[in-house]
Protein backbone atom coordinates (compact mmCIF):
# COMPACT_ATOMS: atom_id res chain seq x y z
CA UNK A 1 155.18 90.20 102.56
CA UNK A 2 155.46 86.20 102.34
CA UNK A 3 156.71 84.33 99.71
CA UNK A 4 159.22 86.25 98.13
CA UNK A 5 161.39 83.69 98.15
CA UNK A 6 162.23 81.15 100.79
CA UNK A 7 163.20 82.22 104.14
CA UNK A 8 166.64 83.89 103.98
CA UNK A 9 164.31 87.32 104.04
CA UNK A 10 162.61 86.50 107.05
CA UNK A 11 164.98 88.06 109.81
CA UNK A 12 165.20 91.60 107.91
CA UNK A 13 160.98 91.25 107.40
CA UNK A 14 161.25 91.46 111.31
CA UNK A 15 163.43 94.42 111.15
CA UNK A 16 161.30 96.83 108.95
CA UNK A 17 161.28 100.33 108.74
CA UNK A 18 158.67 101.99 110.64
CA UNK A 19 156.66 102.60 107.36
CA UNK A 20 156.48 99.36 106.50
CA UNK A 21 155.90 98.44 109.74
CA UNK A 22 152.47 100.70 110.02
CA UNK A 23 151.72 99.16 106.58
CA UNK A 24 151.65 95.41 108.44
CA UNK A 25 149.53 97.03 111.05
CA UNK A 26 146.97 98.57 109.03
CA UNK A 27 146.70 95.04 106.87
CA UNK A 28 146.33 93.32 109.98
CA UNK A 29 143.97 96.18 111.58
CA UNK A 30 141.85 95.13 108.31
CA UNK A 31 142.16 91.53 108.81
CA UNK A 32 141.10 91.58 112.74
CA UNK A 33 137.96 93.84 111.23
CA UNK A 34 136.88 91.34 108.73
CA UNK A 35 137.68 88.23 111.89
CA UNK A 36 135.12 89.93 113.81
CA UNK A 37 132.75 90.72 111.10
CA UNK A 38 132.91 87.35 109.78
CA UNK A 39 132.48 85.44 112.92
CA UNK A 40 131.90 87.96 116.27
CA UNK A 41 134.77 89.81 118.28
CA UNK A 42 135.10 87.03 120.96
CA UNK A 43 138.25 84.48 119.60
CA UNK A 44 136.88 81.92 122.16
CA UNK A 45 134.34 81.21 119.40
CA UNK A 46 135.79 82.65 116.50
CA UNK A 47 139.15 80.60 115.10
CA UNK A 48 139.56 82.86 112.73
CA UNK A 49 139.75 86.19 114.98
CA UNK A 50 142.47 83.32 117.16
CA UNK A 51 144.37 83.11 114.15
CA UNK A 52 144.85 86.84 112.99
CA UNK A 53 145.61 87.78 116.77
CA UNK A 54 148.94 85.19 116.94
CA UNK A 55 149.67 86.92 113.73
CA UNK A 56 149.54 90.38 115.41
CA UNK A 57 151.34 89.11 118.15
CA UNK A 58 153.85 87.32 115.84
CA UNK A 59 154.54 91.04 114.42
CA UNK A 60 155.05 92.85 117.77
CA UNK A 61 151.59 94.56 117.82
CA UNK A 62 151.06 96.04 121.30
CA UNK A 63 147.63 94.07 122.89
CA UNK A 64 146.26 97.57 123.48
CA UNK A 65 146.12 98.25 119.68
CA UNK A 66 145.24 94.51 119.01
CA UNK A 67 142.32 95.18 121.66
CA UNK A 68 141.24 98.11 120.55
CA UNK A 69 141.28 97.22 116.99
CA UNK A 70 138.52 94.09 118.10
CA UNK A 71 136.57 96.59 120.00
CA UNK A 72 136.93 99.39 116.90
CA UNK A 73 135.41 96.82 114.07
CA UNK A 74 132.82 95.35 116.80
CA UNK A 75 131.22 98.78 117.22
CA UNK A 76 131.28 99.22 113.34
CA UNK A 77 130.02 96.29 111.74
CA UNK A 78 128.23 97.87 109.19
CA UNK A 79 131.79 100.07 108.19
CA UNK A 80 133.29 97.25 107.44
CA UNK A 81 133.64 96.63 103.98
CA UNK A 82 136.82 95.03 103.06
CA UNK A 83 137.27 91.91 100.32
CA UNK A 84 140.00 89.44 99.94
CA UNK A 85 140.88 88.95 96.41
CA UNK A 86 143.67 87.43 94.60
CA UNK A 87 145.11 87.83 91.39
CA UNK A 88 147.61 85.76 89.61
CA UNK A 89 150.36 86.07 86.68
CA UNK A 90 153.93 85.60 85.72
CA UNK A 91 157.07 87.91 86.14
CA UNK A 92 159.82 87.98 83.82
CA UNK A 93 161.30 84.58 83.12
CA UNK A 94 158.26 82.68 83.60
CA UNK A 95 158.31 83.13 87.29
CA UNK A 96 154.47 82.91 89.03
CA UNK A 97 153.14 85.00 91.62
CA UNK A 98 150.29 85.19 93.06
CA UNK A 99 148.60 88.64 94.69
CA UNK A 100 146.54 88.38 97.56
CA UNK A 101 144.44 91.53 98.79
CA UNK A 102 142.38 92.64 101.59
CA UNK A 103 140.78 95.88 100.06
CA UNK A 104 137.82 98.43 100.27
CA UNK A 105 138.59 99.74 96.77
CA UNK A 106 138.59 96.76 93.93
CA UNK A 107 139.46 99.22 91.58
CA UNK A 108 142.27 101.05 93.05
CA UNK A 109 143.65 97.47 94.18
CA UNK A 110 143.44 96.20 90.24
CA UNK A 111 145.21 99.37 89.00
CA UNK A 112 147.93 98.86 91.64
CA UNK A 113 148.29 95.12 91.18
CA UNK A 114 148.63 95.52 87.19
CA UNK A 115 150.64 98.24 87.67
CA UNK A 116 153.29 96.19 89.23
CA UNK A 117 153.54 93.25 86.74
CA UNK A 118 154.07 96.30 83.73
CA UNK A 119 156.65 97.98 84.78
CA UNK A 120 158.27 94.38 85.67
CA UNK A 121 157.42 93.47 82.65
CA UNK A 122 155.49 90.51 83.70
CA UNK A 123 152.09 90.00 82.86
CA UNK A 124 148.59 89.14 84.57
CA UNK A 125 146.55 86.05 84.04
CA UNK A 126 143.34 84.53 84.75
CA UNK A 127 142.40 82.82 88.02
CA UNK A 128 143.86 79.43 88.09
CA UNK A 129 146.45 80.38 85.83
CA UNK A 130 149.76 79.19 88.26
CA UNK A 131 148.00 78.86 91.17
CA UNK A 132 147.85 75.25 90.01
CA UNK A 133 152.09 75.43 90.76
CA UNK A 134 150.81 76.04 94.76
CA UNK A 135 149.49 74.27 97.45
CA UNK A 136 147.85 76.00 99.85
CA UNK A 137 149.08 75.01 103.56
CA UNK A 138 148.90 76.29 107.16
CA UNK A 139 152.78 77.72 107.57
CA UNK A 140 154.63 78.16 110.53
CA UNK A 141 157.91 79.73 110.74
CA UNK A 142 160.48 79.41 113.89
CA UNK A 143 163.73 81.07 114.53
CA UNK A 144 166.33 78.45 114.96
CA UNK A 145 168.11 80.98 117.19
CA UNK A 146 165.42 80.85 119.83
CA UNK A 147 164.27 77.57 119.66
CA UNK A 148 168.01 76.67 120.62
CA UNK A 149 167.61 79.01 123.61
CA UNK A 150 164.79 77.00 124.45
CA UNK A 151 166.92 73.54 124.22
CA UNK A 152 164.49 72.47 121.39
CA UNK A 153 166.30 70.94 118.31
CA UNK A 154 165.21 69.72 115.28
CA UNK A 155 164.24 66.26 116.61
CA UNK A 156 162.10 67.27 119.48
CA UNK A 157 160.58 70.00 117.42
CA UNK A 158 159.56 67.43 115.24
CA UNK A 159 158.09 65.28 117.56
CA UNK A 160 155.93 68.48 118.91
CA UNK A 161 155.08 69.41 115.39
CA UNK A 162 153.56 66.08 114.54
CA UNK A 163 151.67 65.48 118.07
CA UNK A 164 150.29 68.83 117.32
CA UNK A 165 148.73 67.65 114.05
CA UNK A 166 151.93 69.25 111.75
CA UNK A 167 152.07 67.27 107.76
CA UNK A 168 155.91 67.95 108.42
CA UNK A 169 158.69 70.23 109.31
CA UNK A 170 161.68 71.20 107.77
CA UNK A 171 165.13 72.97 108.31
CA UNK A 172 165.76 75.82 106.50
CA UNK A 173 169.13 77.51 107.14
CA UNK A 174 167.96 80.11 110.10
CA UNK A 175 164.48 78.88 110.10
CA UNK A 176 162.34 75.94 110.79
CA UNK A 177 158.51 75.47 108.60
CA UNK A 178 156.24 73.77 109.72
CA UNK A 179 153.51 72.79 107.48
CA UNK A 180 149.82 71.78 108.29
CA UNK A 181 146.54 71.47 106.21
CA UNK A 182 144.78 74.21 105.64
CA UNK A 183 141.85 73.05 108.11
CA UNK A 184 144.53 72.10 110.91
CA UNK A 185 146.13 75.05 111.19
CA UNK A 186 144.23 77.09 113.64
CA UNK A 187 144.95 73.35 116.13
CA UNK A 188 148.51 73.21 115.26
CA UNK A 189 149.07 76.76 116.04
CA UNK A 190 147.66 76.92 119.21
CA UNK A 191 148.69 73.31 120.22
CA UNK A 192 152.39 75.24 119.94
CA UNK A 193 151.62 78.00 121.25
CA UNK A 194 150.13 76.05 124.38
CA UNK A 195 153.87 74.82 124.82
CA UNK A 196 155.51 78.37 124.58
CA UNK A 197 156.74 78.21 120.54
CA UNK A 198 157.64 81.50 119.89
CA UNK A 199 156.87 82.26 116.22
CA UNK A 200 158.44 84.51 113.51
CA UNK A 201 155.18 83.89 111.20
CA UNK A 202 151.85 81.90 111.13
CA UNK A 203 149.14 81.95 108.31
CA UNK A 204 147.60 80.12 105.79
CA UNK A 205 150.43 80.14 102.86
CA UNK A 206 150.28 79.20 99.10
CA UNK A 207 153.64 77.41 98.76
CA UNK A 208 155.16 76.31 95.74
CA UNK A 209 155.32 73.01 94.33
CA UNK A 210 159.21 73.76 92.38
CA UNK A 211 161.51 76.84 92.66
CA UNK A 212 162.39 78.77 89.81
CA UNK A 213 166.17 79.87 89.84
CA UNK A 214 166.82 83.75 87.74
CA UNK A 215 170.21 84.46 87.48
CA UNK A 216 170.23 86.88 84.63
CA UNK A 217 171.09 90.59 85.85
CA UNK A 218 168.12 92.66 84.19
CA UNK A 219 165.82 89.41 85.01
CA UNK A 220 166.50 89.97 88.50
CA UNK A 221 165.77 92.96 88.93
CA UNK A 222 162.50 93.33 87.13
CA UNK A 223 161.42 90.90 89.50
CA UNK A 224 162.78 92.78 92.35
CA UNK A 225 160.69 95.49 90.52
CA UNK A 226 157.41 94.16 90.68
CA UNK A 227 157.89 92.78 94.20
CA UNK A 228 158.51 96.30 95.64
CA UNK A 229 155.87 97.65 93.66
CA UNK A 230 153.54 95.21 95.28
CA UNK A 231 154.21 95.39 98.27
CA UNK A 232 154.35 99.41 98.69
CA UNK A 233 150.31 98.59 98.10
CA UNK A 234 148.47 99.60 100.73
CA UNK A 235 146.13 97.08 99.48
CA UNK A 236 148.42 93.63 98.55
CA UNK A 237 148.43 91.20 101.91
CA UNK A 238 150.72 88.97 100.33
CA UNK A 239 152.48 87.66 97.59
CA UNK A 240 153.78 84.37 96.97
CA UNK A 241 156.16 83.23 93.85
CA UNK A 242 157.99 80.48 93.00
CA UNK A 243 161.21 82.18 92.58
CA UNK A 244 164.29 80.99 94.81
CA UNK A 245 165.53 84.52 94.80
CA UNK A 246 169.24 84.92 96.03
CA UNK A 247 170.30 86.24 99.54
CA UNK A 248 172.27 89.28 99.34
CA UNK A 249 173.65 88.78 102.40
C-alpha cells in the first residue's frame, strides 16, 4: 500500500499479482460501502463517494464492479459496519509508520497490526506518537511516461496543478506528486481530471516531514518484514513510514 517509501515502488504496485490485486478491491469495495453509508450512494452530492471512485478507477476496477459495489452497500446500510482506525509505532532503527485500517473486526485488526511490528522487531505506540513526523495532504501521483505522451511537462503541469488549487508539485524520478490540503483535494482532483490527467494514485496521504535512510543488512529486512506482514492484512488500508527504502531495481 502507500508510503513504503517514496515512489520508485509505484510502477510494480500497478503490476500486482492477482491476489493482491483482489486484496485492493475488497479495501476499496469497503471504502465505497462506508462513502455511501456516510454520505448517500449518489457522488453528485457525496465528495467523498467522488473521491473513492477515481481511486477505483485509478486501480483498473471495471465500472460494473465499481457500480455494483454503490448499489450493493446502498441496499445494505444497516450491514455496513466497517471503522477506520490507525495505529502508530516504530520499526527497527527508529523508523515510524503509521497503520491505517478499514475493518469490521477491531480485534482481529489489533492482533494483525501488532503482529507485524514483533516479528520486525519494532514496536507499537500510542496515538500521536510519530504521527507528529507527518503531515497529512491530498496526494496525487502521475506517470511521467504518460504525461509526456500527452505533451505535458513539468512546467505546464505545474501551471495546471496550481490553477487547480495544488500547494505544489514535484518531480520524482518516474513520477510527478502533487500535493493539496487535505480539504482541497476532492477540487484538485477533479479539476485534473476535468482536463484528462490520467492518475497512478489519488488519496488523502500522511507524508513525512524527513526520510530516514537504513542501510544495515538485518535492519533492512526487518523492515521489509513488517511491511509485508502488514500489508498481507486483509484489514491494513495503508501504511505510511518515513523510511527512504532503496530501489532494487
Amino acid at each position: 500500500m502507500s508510503g513504503h517509501s517514496k515512489f520508485s515502488n509505484i510502477r510494480a504496485k500497478k503490476e500486482k499479482n492477482d491476489a493482491a490485486k483482489g486484496k485492493i478491491f475488497t479495501i476499496i469495495g469497503h471504502e465505497l460501502a462506508l462513502a455511501v453509508k456516510q454520505g448517500g450512494s449518489d457522488p453528485n452530492s457525496n465528495s467523498k463517494l467522488r473521491d473513492v471512485i477515481a481511486k477505483a478507477k485509478a486501480n483498473n476496477m471495471p465500472n460494473d464492479t465499481i457500480n455494483n459495489g454503490i448499489k450493493k452497500a446502498a441496499g445494505a446500510l444497516d450491514a455496513v459496519n466497517f471503522e477506520e482506525m490507525q495505529y502508530e509505532g516504530y520499526g527497527v532503527s527508529g523508523v515510524a509508520i503509521i497503520v491505517k485500517v478499514l475493518t469490521d473486526n477491531k480485534n482481529r485488526s489489533a492482533a494483525d497490526v501488532r503482529s507485524a511490528f514483533t516479528k520486525g522487531h519494532g514496536a507499537l505506540g500510542t496515538q500521536g506518537s510519530v504521527s507528529f513526523m507527518f503531515d497529512e495532504k491530498g496526494q496525487i501521483i502521475l506517470d511521467k511516461e504518460a504525461m509526456e505522451d500527452m505533451d505535458k511537462d513539468f512546467d505546464a503541469l505545474m501551471e495546471l496543478a496550481i490553477e487547480a488549487g495544488a500547494e505544489d508539485i514535484r518531480d520524482d524520478g518516474d513520477c510527478y506528486e502533487i500535493l493539496t490540503a487535505p480539504a482541497d483535494f476532492s477540487e484538485v482532483r477533479e479539476n485534473l481530471e476535468k482536463q484528462g490527467i490520467p492518475m497512478l494514485e489519488a488519496d488523502l496521504a500522511m507524508i513525512p516531514q524527513n526520510y530516514v535512510s537504513v542501510t544495515e543488512e538485518e535492519a533492512v529486512k526487518n523492515l521489509r518484514k513488517t511491511l509485508e506482514l502488514l500489508d498481507a492484512s486483509d484489514d491494513v488500508q495503508s501504511v505510511y513510514t518515513n523510511w527512504e527504502e532503496e530501489n532494487d531495481d
